[in-house]
C-alpha atoms as a PDB file:
ATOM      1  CA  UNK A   1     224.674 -11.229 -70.888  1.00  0.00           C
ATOM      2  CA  UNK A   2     224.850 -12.860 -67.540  1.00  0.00           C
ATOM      3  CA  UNK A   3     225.982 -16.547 -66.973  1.00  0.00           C
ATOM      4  CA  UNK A   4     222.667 -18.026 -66.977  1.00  0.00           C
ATOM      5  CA  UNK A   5     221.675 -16.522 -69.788  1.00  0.00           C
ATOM      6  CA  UNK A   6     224.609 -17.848 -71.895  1.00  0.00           C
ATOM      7  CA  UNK A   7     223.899 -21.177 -70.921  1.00  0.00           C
ATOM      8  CA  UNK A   8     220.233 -20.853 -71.234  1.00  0.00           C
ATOM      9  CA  UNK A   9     221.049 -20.148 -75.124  1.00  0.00           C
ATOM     10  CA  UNK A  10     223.744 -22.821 -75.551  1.00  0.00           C
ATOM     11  CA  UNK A  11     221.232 -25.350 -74.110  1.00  0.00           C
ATOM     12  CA  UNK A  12     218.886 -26.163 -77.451  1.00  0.00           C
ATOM     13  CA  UNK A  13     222.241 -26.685 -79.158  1.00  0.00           C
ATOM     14  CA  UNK A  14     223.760 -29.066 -76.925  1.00  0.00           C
ATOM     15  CA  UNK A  15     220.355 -31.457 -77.272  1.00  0.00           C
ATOM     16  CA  UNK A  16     220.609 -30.716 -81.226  1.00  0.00           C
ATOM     17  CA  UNK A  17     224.729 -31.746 -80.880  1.00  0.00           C
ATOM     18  CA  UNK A  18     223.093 -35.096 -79.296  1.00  0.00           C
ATOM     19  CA  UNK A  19     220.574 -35.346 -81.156  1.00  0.00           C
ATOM     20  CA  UNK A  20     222.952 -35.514 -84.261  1.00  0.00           C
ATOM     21  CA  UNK A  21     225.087 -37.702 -82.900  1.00  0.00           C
ATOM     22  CA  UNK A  22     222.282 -40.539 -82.231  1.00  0.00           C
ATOM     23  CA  UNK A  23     221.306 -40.126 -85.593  1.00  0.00           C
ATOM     24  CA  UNK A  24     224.317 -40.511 -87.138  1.00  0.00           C
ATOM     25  CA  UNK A  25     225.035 -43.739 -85.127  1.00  0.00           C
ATOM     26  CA  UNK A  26     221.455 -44.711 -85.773  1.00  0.00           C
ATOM     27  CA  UNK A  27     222.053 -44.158 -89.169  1.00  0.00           C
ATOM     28  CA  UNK A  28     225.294 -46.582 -89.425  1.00  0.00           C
ATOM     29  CA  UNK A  29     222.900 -49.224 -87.075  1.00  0.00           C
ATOM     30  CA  UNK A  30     220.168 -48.830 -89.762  1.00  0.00           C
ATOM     31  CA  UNK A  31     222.827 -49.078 -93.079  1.00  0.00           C
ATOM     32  CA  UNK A  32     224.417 -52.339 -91.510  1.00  0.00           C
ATOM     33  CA  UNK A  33     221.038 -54.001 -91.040  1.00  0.00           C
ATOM     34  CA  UNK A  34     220.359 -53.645 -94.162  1.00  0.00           C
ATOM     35  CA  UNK A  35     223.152 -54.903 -95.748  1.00  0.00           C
ATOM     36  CA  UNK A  36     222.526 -58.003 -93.475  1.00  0.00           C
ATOM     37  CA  UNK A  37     218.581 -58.365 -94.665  1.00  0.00           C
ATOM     38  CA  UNK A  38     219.772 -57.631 -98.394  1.00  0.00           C
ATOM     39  CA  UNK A  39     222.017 -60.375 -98.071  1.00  0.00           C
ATOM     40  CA  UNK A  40     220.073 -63.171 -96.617  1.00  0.00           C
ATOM     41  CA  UNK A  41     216.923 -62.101 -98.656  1.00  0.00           C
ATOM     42  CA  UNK A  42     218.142 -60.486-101.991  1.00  0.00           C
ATOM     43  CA  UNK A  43     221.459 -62.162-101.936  1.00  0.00           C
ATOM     44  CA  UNK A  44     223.256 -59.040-101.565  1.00  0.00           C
ATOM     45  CA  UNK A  45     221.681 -57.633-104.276  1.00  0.00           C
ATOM     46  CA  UNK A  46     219.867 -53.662-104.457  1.00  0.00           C
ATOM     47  CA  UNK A  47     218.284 -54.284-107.584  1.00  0.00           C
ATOM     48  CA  UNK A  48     214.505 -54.241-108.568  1.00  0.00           C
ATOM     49  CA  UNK A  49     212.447 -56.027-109.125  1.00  0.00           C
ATOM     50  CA  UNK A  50     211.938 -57.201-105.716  1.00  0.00           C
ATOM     51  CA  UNK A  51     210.692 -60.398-104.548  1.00  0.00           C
ATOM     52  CA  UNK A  52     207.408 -60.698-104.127  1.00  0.00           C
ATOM     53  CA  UNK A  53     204.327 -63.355-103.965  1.00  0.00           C
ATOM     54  CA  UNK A  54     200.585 -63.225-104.629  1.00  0.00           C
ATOM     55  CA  UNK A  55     198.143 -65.739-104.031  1.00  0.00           C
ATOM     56  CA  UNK A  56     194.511 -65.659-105.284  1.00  0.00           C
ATOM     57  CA  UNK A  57     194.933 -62.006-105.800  1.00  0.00           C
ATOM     58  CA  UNK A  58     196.459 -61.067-102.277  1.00  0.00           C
ATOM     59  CA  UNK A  59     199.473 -60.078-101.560  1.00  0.00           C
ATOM     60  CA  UNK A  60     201.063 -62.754 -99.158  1.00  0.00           C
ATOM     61  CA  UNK A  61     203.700 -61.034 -96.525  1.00  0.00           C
ATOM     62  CA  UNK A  62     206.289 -63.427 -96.127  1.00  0.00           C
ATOM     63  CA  UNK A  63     208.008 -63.761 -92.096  1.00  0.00           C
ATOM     64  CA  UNK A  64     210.773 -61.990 -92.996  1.00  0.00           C
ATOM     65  CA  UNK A  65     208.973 -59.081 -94.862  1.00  0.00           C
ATOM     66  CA  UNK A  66     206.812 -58.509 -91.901  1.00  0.00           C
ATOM     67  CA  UNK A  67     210.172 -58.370 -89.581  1.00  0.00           C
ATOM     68  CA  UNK A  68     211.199 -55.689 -91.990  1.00  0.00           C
ATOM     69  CA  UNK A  69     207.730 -53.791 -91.530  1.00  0.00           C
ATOM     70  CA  UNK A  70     208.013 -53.767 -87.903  1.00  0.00           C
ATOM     71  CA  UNK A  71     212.102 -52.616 -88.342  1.00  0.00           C
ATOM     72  CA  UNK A  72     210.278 -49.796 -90.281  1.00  0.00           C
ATOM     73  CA  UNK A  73     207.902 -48.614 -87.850  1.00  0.00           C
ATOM     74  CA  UNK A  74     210.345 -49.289 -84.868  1.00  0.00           C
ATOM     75  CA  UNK A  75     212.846 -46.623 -86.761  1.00  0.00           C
ATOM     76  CA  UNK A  76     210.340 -44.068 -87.049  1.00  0.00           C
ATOM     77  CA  UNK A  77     209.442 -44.367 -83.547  1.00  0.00           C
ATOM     78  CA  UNK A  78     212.809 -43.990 -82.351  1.00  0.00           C
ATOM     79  CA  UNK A  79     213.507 -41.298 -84.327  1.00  0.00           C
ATOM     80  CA  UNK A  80     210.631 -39.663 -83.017  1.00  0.00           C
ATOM     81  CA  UNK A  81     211.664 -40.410 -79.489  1.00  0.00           C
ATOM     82  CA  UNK A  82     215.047 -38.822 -80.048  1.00  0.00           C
ATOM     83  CA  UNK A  83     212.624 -35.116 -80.871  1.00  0.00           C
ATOM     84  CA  UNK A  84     210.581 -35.956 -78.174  1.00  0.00           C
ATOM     85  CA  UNK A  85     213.212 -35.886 -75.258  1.00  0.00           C
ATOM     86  CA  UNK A  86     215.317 -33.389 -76.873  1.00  0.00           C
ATOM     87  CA  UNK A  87     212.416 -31.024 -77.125  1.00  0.00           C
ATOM     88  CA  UNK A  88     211.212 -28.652 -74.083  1.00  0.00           C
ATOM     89  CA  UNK A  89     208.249 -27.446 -76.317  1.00  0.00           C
ATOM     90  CA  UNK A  90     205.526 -29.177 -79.046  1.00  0.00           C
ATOM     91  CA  UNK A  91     207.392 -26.982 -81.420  1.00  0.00           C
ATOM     92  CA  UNK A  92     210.725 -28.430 -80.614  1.00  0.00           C
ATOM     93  CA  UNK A  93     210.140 -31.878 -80.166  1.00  0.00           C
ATOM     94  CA  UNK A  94     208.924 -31.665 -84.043  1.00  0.00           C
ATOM     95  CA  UNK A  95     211.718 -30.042 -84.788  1.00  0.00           C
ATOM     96  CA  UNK A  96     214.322 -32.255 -83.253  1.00  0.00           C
ATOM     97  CA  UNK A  97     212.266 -34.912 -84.660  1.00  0.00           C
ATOM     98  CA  UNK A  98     212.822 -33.103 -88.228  1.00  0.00           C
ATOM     99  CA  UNK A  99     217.080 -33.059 -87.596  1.00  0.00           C
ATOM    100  CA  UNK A 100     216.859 -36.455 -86.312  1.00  0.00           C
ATOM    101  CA  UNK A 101     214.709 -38.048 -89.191  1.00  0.00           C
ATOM    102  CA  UNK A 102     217.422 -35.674 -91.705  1.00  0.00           C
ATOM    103  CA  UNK A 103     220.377 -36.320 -90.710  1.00  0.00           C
ATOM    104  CA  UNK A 104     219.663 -40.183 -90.247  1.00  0.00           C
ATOM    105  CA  UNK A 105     218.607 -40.420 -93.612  1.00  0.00           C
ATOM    106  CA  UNK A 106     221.430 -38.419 -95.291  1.00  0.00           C
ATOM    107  CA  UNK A 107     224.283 -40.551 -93.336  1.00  0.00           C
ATOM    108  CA  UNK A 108     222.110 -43.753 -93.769  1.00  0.00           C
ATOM    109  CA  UNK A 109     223.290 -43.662 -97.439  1.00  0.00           C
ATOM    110  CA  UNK A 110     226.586 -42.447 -96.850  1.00  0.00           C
ATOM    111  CA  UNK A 111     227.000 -45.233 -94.956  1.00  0.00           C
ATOM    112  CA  UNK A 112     226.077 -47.526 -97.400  1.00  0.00           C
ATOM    113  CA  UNK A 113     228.606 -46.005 -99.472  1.00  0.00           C
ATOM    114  CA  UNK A 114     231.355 -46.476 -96.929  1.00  0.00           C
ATOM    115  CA  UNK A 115     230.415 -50.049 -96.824  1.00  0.00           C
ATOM    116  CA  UNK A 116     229.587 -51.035-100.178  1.00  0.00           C
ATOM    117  CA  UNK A 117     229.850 -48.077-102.483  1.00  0.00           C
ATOM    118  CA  UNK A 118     225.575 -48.130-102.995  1.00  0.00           C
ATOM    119  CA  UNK A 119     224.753 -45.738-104.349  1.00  0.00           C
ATOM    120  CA  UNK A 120     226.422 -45.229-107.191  1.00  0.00           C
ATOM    121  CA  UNK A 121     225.165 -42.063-107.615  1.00  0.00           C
ATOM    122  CA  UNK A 122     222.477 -39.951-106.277  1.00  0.00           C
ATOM    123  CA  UNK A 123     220.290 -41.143-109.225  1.00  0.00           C
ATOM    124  CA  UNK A 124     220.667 -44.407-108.337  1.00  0.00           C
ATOM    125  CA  UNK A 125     217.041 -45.923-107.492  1.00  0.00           C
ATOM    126  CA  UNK A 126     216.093 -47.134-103.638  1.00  0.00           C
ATOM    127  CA  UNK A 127     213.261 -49.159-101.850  1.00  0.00           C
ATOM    128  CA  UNK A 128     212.583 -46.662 -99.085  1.00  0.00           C
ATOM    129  CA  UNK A 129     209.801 -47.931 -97.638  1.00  0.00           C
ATOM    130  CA  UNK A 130     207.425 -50.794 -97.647  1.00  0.00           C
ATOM    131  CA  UNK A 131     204.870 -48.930 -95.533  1.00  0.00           C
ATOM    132  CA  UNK A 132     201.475 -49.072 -96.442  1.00  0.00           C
ATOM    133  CA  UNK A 133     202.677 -49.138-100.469  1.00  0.00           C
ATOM    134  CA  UNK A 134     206.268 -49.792-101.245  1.00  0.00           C
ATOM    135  CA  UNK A 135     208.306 -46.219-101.375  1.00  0.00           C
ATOM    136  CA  UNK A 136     210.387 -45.941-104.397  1.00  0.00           C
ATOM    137  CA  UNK A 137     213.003 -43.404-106.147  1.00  0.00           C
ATOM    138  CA  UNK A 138     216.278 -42.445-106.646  1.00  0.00           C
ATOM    139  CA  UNK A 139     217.952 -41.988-103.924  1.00  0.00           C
ATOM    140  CA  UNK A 140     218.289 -38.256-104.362  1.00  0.00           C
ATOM    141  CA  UNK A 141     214.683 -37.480-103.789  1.00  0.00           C
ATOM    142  CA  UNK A 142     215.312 -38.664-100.347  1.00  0.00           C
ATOM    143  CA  UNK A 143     218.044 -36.561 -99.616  1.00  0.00           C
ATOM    144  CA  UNK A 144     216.605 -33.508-100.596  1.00  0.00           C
ATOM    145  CA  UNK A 145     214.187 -34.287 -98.202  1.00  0.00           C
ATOM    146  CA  UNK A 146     216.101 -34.993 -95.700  1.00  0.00           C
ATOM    147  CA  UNK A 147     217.968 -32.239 -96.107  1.00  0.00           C
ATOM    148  CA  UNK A 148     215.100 -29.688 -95.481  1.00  0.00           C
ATOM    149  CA  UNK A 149     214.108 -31.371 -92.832  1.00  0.00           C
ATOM    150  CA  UNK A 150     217.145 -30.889 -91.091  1.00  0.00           C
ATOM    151  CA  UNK A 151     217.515 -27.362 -91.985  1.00  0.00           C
ATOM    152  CA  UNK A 152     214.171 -26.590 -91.465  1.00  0.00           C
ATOM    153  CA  UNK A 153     214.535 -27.793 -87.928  1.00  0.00           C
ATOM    154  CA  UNK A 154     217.931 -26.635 -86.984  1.00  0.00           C
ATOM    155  CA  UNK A 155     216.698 -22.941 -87.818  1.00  0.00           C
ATOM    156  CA  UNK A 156     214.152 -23.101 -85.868  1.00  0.00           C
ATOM    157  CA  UNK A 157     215.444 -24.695 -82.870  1.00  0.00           C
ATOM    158  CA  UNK A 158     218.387 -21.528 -83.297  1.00  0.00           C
ATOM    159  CA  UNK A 159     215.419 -19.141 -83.331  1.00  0.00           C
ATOM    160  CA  UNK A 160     213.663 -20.284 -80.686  1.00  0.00           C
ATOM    161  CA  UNK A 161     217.000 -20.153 -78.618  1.00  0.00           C
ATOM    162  CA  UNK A 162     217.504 -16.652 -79.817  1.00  0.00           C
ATOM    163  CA  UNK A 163     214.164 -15.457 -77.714  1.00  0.00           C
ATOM    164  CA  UNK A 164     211.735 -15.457 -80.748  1.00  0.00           C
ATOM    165  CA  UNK A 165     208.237 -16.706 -80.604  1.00  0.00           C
ATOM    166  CA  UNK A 166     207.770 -18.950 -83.382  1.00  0.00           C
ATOM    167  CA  UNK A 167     203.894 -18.300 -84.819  1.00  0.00           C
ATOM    168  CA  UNK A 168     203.065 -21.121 -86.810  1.00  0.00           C
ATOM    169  CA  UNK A 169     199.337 -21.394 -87.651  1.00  0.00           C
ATOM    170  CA  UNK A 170     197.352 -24.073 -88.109  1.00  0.00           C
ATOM    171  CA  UNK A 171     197.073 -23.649 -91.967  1.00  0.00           C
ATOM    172  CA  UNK A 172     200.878 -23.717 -91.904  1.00  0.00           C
ATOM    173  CA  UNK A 173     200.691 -26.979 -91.030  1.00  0.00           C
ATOM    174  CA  UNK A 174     198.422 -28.251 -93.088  1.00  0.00           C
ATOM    175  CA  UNK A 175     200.220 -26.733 -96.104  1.00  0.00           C
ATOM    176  CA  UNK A 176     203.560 -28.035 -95.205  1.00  0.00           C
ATOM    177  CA  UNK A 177     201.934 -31.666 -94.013  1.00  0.00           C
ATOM    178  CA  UNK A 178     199.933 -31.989 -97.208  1.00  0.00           C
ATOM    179  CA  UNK A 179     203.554 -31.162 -99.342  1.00  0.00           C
ATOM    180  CA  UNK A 180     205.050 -34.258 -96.989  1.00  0.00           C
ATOM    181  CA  UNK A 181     201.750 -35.947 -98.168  1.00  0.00           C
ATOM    182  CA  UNK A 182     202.005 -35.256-101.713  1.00  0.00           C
ATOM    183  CA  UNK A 183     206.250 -36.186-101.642  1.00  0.00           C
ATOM    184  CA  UNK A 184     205.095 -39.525-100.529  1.00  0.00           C
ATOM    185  CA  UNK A 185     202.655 -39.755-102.793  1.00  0.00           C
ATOM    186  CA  UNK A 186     205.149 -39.681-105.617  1.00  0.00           C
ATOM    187  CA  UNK A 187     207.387 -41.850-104.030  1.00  0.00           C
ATOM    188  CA  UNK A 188     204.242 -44.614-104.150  1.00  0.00           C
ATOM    189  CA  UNK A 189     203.149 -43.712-107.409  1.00  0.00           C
ATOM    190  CA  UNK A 190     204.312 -46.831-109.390  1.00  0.00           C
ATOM    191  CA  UNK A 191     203.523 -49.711-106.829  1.00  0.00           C
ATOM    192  CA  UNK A 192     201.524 -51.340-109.196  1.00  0.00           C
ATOM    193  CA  UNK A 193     204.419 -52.216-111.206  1.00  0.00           C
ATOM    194  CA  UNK A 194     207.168 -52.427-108.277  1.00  0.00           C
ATOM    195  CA  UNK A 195     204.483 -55.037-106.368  1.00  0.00           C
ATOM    196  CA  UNK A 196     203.585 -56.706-109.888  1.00  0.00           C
ATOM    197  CA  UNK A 197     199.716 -56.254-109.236  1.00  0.00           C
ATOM    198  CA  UNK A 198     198.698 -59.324-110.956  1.00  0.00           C
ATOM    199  CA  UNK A 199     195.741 -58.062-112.547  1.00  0.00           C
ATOM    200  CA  UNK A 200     196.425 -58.401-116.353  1.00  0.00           C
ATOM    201  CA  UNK A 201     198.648 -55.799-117.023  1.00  0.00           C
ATOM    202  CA  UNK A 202     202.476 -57.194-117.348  1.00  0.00           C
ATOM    203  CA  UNK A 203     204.918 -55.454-115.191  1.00  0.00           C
ATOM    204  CA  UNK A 204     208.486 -55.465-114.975  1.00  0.00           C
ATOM    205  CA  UNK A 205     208.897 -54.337-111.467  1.00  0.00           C
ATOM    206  CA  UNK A 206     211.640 -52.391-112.953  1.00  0.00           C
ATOM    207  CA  UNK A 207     210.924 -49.070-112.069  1.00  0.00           C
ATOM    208  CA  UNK A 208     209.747 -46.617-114.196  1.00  0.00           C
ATOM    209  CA  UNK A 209     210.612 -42.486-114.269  1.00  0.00           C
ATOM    210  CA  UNK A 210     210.405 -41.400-111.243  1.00  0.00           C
ATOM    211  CA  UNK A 211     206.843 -38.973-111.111  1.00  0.00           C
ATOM    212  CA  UNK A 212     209.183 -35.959-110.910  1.00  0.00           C
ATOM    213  CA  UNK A 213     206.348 -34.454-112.283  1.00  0.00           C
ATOM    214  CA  UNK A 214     204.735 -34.481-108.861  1.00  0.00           C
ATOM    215  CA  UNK A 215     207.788 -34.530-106.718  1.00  0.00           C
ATOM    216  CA  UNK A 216     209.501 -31.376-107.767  1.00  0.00           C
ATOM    217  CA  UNK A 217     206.400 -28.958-108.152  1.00  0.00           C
ATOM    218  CA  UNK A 218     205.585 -29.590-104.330  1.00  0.00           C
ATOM    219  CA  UNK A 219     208.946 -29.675-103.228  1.00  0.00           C
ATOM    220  CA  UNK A 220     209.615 -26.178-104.732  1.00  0.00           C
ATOM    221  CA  UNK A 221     206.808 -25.071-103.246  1.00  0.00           C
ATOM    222  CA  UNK A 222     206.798 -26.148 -99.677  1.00  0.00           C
ATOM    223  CA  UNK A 223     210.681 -24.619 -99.273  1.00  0.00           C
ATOM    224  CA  UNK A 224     209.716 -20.995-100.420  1.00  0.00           C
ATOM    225  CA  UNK A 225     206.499 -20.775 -97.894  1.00  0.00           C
ATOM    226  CA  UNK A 226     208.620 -22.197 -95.134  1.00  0.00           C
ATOM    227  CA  UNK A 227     211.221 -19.556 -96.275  1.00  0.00           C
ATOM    228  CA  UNK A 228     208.070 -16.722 -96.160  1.00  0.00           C
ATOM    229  CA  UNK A 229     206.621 -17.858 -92.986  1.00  0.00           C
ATOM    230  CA  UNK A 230     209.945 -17.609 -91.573  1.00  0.00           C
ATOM    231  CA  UNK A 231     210.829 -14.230 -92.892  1.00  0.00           C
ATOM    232  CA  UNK A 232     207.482 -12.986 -91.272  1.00  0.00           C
ATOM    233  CA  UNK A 233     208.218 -13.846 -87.969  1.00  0.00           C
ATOM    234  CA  UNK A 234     211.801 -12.771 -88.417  1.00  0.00           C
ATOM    235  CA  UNK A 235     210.493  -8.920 -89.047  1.00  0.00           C
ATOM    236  CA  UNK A 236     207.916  -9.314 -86.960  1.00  0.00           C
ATOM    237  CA  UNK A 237     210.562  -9.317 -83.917  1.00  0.00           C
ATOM    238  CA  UNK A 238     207.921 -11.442 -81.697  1.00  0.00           C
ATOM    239  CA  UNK A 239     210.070 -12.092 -78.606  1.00  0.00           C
ATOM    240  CA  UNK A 240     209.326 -14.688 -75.681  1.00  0.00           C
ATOM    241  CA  UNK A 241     209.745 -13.238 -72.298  1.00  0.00           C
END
């Protein structure tokens, strides 16, 4: 192996090296503002139910609730930045995007932990979201997300460094992206009840079992195609020039 080529393969893993770092410090950026907003809005607190406020049947978005939308949307499109420079290819970009999104999400809560010991345990139940429906569960369902993004990600990236041609069709993606669909479906299922809908039914805002029934079904499913897609192209020994 020449000199150029050795670098040539070492490249995609310096970016993904970089790209882990910025999520891990993104990740401690994200966990501190938090504890700041929890604190001045929820007086410090990470239990449900969370505040909320209806007026003639709307729900009203107070200032600081809309500054926490736009944090929202500002983190995915960071994150998304991060794949987009890392990546020299469509296929990459989504796939640094994938580690980046993972990895911020995992250290996000062990951050949290570091700082206040939340969670106290992988069961323990999380706002995630507020975007378009509040996103709840416990916090585990996250992780394993998270988790498979990043894997799912880092082994392609590796492939794709190791000369293979990645072949993923167009139903691939809409399998996989209607899993991602369905996950965050589940995560939204209850927002009647975390939002306190008033509209004669009496809710807690407590949240109720998590729709595991939903969750886990897709989940198991999405990480054995991905696994069989991969395979395929593995034996198929497709090679870029």
């Amino acid at each position: 192996m020449n000199m150029a080529a050795g670098s040539s393969l070492r490249e995609p893993w310096r970016r993904w090296a970089w790209v882990v770092v910025f999520a891990i410090s993104f990740a401690y950026v994200e966990s501190a503002v938090v504890v700041y907003l929890r604190k001045i809005y929820f007086d410090g607190s990470f239990e449900f139910p969370i505040a909320t406020l209806w007026e003639n049947g709307r729900h009203v978005l107070e200032p600081l609730i809309l500054v926490e939308l736009g944090r929202e949307v500002a983190t995915i499109v960071m994150l998304a930045a991060a794949g987009i420079l890392a990546g020299a290819s469509g296929l990459q970009r989504f796939c640094f995007f994938m580690i980046s999104f993972g990895v911020w999400d995992i250290f996000y809560y062990v951050c949290l932990w570091v700082i206040l010991r939340w969670p106290e345990s992988l069961m323990t139940w999380d706002l995630l979201f507020y975007i378009p429906l509040p996103w709840v569960g416990p916090v585990i369902a996250p992780v394993l997300i998270a988790a498979a993004m990043a894997a799912a990600g880092s082994i392609l990236i590796g492939l794709a460094g190791k000369g293979y041609a990645i072949r993923w069709r167009r139903v691939d993606w809409a399998i996989e992206l209607g899993c991602g669909f369905l996950l965050i479906v589940a995560f939204c299922w209850d927002w009647r009840n975390i939002l306190r809908v008033p509209d004669g039914t009496s809710y807690s805002g407590i949240p109720n079992p998590f729709a595991w029934w939903l969750f886990l079904p897709v989940y198991l499913f999405a990480l054995p195609y991905f696994a069989v897609r991969l395979r395929q192209t593995i034996r198929a020994g497709a090679k870029n020039p």
